[in-house]
Protein backbone atom coordinates (compact mmCIF):
# COMPACT_ATOMS: atom_id res chain seq x y z
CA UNK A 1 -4.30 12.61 -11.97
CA UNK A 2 -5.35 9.85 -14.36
CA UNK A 3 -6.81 6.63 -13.24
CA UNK A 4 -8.17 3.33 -14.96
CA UNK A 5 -9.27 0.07 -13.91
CA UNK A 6 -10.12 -2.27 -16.69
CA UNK A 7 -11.70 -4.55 -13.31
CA UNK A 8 -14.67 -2.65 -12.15
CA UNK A 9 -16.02 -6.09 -10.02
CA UNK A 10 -12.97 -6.79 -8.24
CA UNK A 11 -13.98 -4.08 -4.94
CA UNK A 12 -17.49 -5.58 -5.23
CA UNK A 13 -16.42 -9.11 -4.99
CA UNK A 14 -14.16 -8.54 -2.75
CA UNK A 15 -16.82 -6.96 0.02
CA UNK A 16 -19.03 -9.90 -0.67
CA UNK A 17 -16.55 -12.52 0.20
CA UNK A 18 -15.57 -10.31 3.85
CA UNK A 19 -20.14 -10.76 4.00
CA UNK A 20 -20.28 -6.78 4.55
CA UNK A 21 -23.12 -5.00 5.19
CA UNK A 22 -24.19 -1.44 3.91
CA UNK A 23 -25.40 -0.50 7.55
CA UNK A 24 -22.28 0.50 9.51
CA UNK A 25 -20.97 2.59 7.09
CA UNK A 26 -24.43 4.49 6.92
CA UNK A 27 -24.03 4.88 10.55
CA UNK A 28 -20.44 6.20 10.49
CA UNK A 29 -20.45 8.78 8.07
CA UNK A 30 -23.22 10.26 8.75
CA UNK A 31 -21.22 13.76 9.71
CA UNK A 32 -17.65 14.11 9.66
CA UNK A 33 -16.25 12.78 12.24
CA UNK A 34 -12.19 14.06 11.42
CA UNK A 35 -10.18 15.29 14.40
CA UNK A 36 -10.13 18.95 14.39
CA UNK A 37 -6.56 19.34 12.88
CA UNK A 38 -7.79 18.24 9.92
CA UNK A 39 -8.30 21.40 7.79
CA UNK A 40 -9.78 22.30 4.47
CA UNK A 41 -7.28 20.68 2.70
CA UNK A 42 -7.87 17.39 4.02
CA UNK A 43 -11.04 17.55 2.95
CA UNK A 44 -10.37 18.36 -0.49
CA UNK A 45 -8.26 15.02 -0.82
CA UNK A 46 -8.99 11.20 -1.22
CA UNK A 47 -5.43 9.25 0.09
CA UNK A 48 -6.07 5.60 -1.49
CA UNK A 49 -3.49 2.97 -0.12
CA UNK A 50 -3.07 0.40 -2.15
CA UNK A 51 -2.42 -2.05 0.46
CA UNK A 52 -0.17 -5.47 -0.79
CA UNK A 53 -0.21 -8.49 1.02
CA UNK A 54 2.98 -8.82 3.52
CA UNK A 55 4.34 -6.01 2.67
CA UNK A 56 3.74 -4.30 5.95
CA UNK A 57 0.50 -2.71 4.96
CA UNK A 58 -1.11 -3.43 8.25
CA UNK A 59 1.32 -1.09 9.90
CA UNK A 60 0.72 1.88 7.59
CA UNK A 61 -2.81 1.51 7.90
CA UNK A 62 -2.30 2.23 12.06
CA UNK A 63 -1.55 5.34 10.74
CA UNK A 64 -4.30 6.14 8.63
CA UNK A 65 -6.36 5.40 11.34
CA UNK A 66 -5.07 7.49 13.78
CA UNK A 67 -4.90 10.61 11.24
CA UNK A 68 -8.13 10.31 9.65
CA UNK A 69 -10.08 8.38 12.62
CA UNK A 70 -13.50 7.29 11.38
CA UNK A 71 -13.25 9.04 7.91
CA UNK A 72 -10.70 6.00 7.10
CA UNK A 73 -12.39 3.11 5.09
CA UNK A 74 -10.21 -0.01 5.04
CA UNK A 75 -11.20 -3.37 4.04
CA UNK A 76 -7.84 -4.85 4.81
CA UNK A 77 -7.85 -3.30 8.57
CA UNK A 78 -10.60 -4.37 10.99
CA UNK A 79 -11.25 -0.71 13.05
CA UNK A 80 -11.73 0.93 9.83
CA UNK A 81 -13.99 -1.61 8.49
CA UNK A 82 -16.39 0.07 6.24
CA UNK A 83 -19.47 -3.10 6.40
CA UNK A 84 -20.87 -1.88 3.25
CA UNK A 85 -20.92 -2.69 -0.75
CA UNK A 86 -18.92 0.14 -2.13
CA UNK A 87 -21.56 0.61 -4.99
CA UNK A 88 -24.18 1.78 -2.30
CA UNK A 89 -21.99 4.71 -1.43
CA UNK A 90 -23.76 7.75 -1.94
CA UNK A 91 -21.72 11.40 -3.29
CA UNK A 92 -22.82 12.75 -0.09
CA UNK A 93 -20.87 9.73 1.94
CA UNK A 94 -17.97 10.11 0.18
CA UNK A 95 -17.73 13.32 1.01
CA UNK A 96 -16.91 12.36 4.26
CA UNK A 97 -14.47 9.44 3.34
CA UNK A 98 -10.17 11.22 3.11
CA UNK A 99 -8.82 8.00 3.26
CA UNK A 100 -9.61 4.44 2.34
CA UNK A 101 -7.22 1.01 2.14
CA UNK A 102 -7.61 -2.68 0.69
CA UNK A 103 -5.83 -5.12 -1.20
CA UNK A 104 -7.07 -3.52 -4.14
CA UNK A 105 -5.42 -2.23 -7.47
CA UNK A 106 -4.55 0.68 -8.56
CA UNK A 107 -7.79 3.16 -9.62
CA UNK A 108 -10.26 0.93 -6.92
CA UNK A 109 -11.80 4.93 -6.25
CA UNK A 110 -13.48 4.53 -8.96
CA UNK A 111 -15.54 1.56 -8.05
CA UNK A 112 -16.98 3.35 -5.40
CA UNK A 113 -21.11 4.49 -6.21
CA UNK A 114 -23.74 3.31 -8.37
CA UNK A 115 -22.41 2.20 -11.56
CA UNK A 116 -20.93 4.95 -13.88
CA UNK A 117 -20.95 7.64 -10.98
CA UNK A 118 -17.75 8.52 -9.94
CA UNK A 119 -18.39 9.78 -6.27
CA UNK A 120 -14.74 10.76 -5.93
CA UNK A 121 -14.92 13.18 -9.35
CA UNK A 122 -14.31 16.46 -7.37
CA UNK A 123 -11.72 15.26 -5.10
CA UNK A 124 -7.59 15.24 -5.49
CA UNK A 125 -6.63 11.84 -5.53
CA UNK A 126 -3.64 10.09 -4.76
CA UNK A 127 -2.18 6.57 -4.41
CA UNK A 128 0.16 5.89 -2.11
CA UNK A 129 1.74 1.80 -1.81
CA UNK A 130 4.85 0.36 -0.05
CA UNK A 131 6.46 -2.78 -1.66
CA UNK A 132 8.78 -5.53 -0.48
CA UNK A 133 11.51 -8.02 -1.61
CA UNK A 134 10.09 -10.39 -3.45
CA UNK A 135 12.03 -13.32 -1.81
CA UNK A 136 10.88 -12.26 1.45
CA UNK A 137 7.78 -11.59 0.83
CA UNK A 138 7.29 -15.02 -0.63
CA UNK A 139 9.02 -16.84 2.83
CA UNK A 140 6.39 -14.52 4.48
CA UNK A 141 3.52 -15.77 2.86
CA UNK A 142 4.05 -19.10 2.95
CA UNK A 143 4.79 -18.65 6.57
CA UNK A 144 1.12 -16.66 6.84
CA UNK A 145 -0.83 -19.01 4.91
CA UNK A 146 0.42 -22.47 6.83
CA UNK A 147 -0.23 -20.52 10.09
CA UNK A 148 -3.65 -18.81 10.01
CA UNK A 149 -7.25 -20.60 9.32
CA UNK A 150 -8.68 -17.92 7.50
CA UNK A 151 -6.86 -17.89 4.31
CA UNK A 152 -8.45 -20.13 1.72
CA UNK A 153 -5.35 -22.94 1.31
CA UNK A 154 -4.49 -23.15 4.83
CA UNK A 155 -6.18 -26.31 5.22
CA UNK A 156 -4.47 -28.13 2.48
CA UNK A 157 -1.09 -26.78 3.42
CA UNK A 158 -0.85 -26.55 7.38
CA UNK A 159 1.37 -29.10 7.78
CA UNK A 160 4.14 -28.86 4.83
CA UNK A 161 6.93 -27.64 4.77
CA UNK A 162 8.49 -24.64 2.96
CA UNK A 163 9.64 -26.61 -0.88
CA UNK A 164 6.40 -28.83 0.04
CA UNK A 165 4.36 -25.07 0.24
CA UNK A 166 6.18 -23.73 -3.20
CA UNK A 167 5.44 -27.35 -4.66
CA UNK A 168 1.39 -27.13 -4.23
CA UNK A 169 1.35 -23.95 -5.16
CA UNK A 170 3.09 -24.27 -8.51
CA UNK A 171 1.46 -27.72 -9.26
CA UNK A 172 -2.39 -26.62 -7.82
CA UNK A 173 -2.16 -23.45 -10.31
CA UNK A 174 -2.11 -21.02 -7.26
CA UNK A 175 0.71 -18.83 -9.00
CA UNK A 176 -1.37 -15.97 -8.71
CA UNK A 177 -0.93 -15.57 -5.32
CA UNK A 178 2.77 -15.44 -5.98
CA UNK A 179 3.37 -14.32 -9.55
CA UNK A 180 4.17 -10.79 -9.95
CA UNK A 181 1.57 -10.03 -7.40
CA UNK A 182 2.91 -6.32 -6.06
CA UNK A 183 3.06 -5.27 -9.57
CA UNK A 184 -0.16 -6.29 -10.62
CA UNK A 185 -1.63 -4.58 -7.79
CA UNK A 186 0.28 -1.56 -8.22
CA UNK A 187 -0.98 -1.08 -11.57
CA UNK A 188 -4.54 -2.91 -11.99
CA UNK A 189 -3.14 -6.10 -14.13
CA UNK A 190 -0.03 -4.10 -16.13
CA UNK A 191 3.20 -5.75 -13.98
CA UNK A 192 5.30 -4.44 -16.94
CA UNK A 193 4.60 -0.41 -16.15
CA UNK A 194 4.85 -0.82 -12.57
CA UNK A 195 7.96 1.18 -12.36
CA UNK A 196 6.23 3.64 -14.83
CA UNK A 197 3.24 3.56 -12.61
CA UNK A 198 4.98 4.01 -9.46
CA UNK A 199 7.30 7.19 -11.06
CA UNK A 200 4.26 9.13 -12.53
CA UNK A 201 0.95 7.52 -10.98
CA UNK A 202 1.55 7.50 -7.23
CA UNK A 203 2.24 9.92 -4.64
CA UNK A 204 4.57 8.20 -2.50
CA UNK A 205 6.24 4.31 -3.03
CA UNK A 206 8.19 2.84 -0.38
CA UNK A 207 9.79 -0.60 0.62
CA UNK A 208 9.19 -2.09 3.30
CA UNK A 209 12.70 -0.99 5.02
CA UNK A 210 12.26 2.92 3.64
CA UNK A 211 8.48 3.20 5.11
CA UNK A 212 8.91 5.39 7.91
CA UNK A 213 11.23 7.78 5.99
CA UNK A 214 8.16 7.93 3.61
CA UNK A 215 5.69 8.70 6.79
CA UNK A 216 7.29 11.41 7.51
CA UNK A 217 7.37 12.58 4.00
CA UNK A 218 4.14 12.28 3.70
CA UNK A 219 3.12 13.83 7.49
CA UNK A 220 5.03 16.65 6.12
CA UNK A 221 3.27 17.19 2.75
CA UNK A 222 0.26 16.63 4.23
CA UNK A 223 0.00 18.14 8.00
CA UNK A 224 0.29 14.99 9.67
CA UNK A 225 1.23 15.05 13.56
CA UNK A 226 4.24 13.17 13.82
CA UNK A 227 3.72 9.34 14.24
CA UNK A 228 5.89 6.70 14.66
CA UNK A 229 5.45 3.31 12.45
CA UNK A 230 5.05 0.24 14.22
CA UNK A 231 5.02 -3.27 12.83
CA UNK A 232 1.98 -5.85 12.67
CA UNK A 233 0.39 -8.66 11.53
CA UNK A 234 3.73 -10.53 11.54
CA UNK A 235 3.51 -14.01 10.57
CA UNK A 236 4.44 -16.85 13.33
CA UNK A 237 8.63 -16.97 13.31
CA UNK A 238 9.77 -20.04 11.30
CA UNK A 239 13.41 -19.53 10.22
CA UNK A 240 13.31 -20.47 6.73
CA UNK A 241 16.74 -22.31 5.58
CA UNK A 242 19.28 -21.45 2.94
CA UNK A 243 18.03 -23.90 0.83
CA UNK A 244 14.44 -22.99 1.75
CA UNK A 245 15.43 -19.06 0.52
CA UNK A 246 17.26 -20.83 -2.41
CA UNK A 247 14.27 -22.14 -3.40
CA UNK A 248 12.37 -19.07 -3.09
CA UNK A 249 14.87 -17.21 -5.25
CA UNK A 250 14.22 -19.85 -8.08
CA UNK A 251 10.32 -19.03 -8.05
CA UNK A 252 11.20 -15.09 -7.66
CA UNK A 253 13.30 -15.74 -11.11
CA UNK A 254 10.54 -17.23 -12.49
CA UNK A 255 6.69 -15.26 -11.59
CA UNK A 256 8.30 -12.60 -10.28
CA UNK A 257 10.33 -10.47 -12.54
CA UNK A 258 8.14 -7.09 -12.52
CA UNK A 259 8.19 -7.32 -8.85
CA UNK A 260 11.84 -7.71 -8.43
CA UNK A 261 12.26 -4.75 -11.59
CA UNK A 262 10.08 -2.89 -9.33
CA UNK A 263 11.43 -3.49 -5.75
CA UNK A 264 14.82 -3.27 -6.79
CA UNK A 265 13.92 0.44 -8.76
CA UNK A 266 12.05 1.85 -5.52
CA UNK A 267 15.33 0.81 -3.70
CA UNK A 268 17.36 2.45 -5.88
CA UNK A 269 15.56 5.95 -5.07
CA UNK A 270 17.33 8.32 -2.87
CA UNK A 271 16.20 6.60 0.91
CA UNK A 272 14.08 3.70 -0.54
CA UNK A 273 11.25 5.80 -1.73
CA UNK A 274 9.45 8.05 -4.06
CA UNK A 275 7.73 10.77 -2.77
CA UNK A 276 6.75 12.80 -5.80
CA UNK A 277 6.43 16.47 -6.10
CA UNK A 278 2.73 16.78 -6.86
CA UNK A 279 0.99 18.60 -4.17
């Protein structure tokens, strides 16, 4: 399959700011530690899940882990915590990684090794990704970022409310974290093809809703035992109001058109998903 990334830092960057350390992930794939279901095939595969924020990620990465076990790298998913700077990953390492996560765009594989060594060359790789309304997902985040510490402008908005949380955002030029922000993922920085990128680039799309019909495509293709989704990392309940979700539509118009295009085409698909034909 063909991959690019035009943003060979971004992986890098991103382990430095979660302070990981090359250690651990010396220590973990040292042999292959896969459960013994795992044949051949497995082996011969690299699953990348490109993992968007509150889209239900955290879920589908349960399930990675209990597949692949300790030959799952996720920096978005704390048991599969790699600790290491992907650029220190050695081809013999990788040999031992099937699966790995983050809230990472599209062709992060590649950004794995020393610079200009693709570790991953001889393996079958495949993206998988699971989007969400875009209204939603925007009440969800502002409900995750005024509720926990650790994201970087929960300080200044703690204590507003929802058109007070849309306000700062706009106004502070935080857009990004809001504008078009599944598609950009979904495609490393091209929100216009994301519905191209999803038909012809990626394995398997979901929403949100459609997820566990895409599981168990998925467990099916690829010799899964049969697992049942679960849901976590929800934010804290606050009921957003009409006018609240009114509001949220108005943004959505605005930064969010390739999302919505995109949402509203993986919805469209025969049970919320595309599950393409390539293996």
């Amino acid at each position: 399959m063909h991959h690019k990334t035009s943003h060979v830092q971004t992986l890098k960057d991103y382990v430095t700011r979660q302070r990981l350390t090359l250690g651990n992930l010396r220590s973990r794939l040292r042999v292959r530690a896969g459960l013994t279901r795992l044949d051949e095939s497995h082996w011969r595969r690299l699953l990348c899940f490109v993992h968007i924020p509150k889209c239900g990620g955290t879920s589908f990465n349960d399930v990675l882990w209990s597949v692949y076990g300790r030959n799952f790298l996720s920096y978005t998913y704390h048991a599969a915590s790699p600790a290491c700077d992907p650029g220190d990953i050695t081809r013999d390492q990788a040999k031992n990684v099937l699966a790995i996560s983050g809230h990472l765009p599209y062709g992060f594989h590649r950004q794995f090794g020393p610079q200009d060594e693709n570790v991953f060359a001889d393996r079958e790789v495949h993206y998988v990704s699971i989007v969400r309304d875009p209204v939603n997902r925007l009440l969800s985040l502002a409900r995750h970022v005024r509720s926990f510490p650790s994201h970087r402008l929960h300080e200044a908005t703690k204590n507003m409310t929802y058109a007070q949380f849309f306000a700062y955002v706009v106004t502070n030029g935080n857009t990004g974290i809001i504008g078009n922000n599944q598609s950009r993922l979904l495609t490393d920085q091209h929100p216009e093809h994301a519905v191209e990128y999803a038909r012809t680039r990626y394995l398997a799309v979901a929403t949100v809703e459609s997820a566990p019909g895409m599981i168990s495509a998925l467990a099916e293709k690829l010799c899964w035992p049969e697992i049942r989704l679960g849901h976590k990392n929800r934010s804290p309940k606050s009921l957003a109001s009409d006018e609240d979700r009114a509001l949220a539509k108005q943004l959505c118009a605005q930064y969010c058109q390739h999302d919505t295009a995109l949402y509203d085409y993986v919805k469209s698909q025969p049970g919320g998903s595309i599950v393409s034909d390539a293996l």
